[in-house]
C-alpha atoms as a PDB file:
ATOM      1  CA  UNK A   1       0.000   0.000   0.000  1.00  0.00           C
ATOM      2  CA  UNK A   2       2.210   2.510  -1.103  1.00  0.00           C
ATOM      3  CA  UNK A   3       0.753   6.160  -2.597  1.00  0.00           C
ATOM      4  CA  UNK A   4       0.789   6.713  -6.532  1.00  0.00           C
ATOM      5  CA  UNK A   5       0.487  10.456  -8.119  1.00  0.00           C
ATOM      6  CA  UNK A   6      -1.864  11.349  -5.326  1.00  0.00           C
ATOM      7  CA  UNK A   7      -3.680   7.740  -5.072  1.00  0.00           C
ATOM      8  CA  UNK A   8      -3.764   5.117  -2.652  1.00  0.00           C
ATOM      9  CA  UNK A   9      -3.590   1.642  -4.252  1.00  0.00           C
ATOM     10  CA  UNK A  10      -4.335  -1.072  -2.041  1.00  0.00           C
ATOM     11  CA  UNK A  11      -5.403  -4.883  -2.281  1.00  0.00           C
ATOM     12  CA  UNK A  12      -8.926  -6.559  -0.870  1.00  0.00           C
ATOM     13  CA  UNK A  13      -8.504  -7.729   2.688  1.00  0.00           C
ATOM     14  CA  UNK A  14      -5.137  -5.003   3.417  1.00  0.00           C
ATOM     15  CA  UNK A  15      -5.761  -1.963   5.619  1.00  0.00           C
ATOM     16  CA  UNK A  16      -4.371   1.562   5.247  1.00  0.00           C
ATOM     17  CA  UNK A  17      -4.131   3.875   8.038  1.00  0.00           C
ATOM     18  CA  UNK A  18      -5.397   7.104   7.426  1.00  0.00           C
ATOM     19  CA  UNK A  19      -2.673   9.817   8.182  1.00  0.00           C
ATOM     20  CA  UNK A  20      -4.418  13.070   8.173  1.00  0.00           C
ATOM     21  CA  UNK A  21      -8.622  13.938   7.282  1.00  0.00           C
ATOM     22  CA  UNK A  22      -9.286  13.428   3.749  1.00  0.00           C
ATOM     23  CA  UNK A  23     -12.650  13.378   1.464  1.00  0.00           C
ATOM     24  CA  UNK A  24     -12.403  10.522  -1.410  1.00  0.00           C
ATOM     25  CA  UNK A  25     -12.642  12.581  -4.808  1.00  0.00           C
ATOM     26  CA  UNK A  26     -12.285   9.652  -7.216  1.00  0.00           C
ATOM     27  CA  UNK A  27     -12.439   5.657  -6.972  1.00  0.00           C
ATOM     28  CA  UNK A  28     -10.918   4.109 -10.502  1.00  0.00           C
ATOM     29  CA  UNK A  29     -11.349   0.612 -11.328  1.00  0.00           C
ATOM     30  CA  UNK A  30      -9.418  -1.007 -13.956  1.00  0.00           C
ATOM     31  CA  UNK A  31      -9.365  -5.059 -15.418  1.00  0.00           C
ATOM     32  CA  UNK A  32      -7.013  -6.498 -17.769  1.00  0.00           C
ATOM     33  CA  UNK A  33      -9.570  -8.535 -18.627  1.00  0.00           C
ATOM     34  CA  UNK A  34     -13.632  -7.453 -18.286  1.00  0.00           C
ATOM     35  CA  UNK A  35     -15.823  -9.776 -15.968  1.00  0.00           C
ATOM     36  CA  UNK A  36     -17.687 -11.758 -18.454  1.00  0.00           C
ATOM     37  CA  UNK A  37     -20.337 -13.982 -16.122  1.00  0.00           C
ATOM     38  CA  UNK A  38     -21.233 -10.682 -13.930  1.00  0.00           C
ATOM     39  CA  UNK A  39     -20.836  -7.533 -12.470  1.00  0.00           C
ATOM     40  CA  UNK A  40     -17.924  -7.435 -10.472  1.00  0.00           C
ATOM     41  CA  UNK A  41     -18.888  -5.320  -6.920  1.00  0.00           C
ATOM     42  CA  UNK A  42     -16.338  -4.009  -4.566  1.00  0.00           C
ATOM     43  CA  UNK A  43     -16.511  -1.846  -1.488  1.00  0.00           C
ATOM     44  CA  UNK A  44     -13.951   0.744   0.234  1.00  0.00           C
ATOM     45  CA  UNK A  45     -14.881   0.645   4.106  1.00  0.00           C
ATOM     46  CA  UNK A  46     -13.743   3.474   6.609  1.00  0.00           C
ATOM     47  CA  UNK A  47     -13.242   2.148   9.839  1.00  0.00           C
ATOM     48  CA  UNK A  48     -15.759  -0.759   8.900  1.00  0.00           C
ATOM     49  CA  UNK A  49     -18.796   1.299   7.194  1.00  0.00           C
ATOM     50  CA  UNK A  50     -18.831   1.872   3.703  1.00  0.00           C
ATOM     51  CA  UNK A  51     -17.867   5.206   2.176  1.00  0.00           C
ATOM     52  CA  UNK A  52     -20.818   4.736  -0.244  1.00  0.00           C
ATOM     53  CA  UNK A  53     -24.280   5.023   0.553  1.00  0.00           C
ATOM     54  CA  UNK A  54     -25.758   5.188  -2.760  1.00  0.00           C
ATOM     55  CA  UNK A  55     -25.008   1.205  -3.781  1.00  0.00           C
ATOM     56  CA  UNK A  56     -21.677   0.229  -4.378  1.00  0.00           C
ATOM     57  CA  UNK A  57     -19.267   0.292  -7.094  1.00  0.00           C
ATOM     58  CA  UNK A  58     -19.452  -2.283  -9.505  1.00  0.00           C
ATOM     59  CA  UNK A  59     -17.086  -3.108 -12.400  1.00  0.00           C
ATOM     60  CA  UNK A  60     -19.833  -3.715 -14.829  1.00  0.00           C
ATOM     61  CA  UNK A  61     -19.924  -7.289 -17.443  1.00  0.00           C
ATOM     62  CA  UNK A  62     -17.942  -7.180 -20.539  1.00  0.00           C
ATOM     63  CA  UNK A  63     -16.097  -3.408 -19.259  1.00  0.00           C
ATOM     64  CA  UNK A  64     -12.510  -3.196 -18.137  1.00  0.00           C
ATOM     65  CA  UNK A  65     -12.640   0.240 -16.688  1.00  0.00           C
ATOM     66  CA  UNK A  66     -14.987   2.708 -14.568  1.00  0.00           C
ATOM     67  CA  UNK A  67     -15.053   5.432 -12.689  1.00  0.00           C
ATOM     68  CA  UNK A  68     -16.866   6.817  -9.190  1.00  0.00           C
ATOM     69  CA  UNK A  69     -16.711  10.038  -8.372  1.00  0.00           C
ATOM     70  CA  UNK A  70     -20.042  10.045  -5.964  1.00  0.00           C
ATOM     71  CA  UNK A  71     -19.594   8.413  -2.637  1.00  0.00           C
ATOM     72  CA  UNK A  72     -22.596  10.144  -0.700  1.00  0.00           C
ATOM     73  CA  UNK A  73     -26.445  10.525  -2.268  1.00  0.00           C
ATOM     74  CA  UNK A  74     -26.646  12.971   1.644  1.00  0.00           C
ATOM     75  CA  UNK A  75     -22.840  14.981   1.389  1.00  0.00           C
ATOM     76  CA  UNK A  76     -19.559  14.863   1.668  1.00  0.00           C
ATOM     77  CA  UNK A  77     -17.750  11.975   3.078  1.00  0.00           C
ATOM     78  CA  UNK A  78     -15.269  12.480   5.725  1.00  0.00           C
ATOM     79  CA  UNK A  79     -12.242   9.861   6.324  1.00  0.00           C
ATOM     80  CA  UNK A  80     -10.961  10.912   9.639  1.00  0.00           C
ATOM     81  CA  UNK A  81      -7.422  10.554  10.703  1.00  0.00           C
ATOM     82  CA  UNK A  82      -6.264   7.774  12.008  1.00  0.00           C
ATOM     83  CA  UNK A  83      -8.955   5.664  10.484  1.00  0.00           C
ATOM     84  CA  UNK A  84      -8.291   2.176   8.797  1.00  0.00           C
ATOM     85  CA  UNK A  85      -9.571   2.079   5.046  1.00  0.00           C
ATOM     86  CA  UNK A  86     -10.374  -1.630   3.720  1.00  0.00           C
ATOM     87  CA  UNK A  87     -11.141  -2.849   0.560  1.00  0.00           C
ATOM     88  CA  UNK A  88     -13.327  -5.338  -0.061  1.00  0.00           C
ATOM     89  CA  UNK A  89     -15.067  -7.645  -3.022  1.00  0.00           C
ATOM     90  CA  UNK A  90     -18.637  -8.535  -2.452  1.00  0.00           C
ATOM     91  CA  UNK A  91     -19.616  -9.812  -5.239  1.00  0.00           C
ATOM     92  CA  UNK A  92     -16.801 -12.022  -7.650  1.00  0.00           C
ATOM     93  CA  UNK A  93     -17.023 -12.245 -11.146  1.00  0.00           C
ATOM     94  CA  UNK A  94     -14.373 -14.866 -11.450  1.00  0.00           C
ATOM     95  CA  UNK A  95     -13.300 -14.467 -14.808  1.00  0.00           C
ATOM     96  CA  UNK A  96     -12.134 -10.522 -14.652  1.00  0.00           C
ATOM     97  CA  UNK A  97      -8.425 -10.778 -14.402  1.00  0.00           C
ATOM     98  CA  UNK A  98      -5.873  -7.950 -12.874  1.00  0.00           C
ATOM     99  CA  UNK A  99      -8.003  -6.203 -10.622  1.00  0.00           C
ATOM    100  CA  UNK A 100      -6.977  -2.452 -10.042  1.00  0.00           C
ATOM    101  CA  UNK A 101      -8.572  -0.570  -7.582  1.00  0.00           C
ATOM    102  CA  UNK A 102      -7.384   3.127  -7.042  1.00  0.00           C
ATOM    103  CA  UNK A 103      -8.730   5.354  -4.607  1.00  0.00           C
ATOM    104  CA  UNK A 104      -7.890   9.686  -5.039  1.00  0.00           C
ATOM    105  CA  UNK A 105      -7.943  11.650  -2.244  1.00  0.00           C
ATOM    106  CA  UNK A 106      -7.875  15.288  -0.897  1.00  0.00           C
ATOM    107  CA  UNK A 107      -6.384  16.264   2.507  1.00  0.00           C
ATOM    108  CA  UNK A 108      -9.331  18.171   4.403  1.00  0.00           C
ATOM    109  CA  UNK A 109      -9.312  19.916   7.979  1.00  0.00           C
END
């Protein structure tokens, strides 16, 4: 879990401790190779409760790529300091290959 051009990139089932208050601005996912038997669904947890309340992202059948940029259908999100972010697949679409999961973020008081 190491940052990338302003990006965390971490793997389902690792943790990342939050170092200062940010808002997500941007969740990317990318596949080598598109889910063909179903959506693939993921989920990016703060401290155990998902950071999305309006359903959660999905890597949709036969697409290698999408992009969230709307975490909250009620406001902004806030990851506090000190918080443990988790990544997590909830639904498996066992044929997408090379699973990328990028999550930008801005530093917030």
């Amino acid at each position: 879990m190491t940052p990338h051009d302003g990006a965390e990139r971490f793997g389902a089932g690792l943790k990342h401790l939050l170092d200062k208050h940010y808002k997500p601005t941007l969740l990317r996912i990318r596949a080598d190779g598109a889910p063909k038997l179903a959506d693939l669904i993921l989920d990016v947890k703060d401290d155990g409760a998902s950071i999305f309340t309006g359903g959660k992202p999905q890597l949709d059948r036969n697409s290698t790529s999408k992009d969230y940029d709307v975490f909250s259908v009620t406001g902004q999100v806030r990851m506090e300091k000190d918080s443990v972010i988790s990544l997590s697949i909830t639904q498996i679409a066992g044929d997408a290959r090379n699973l990328t999961v990028e999550l930008d973020m801005e530093e917030i008081e």
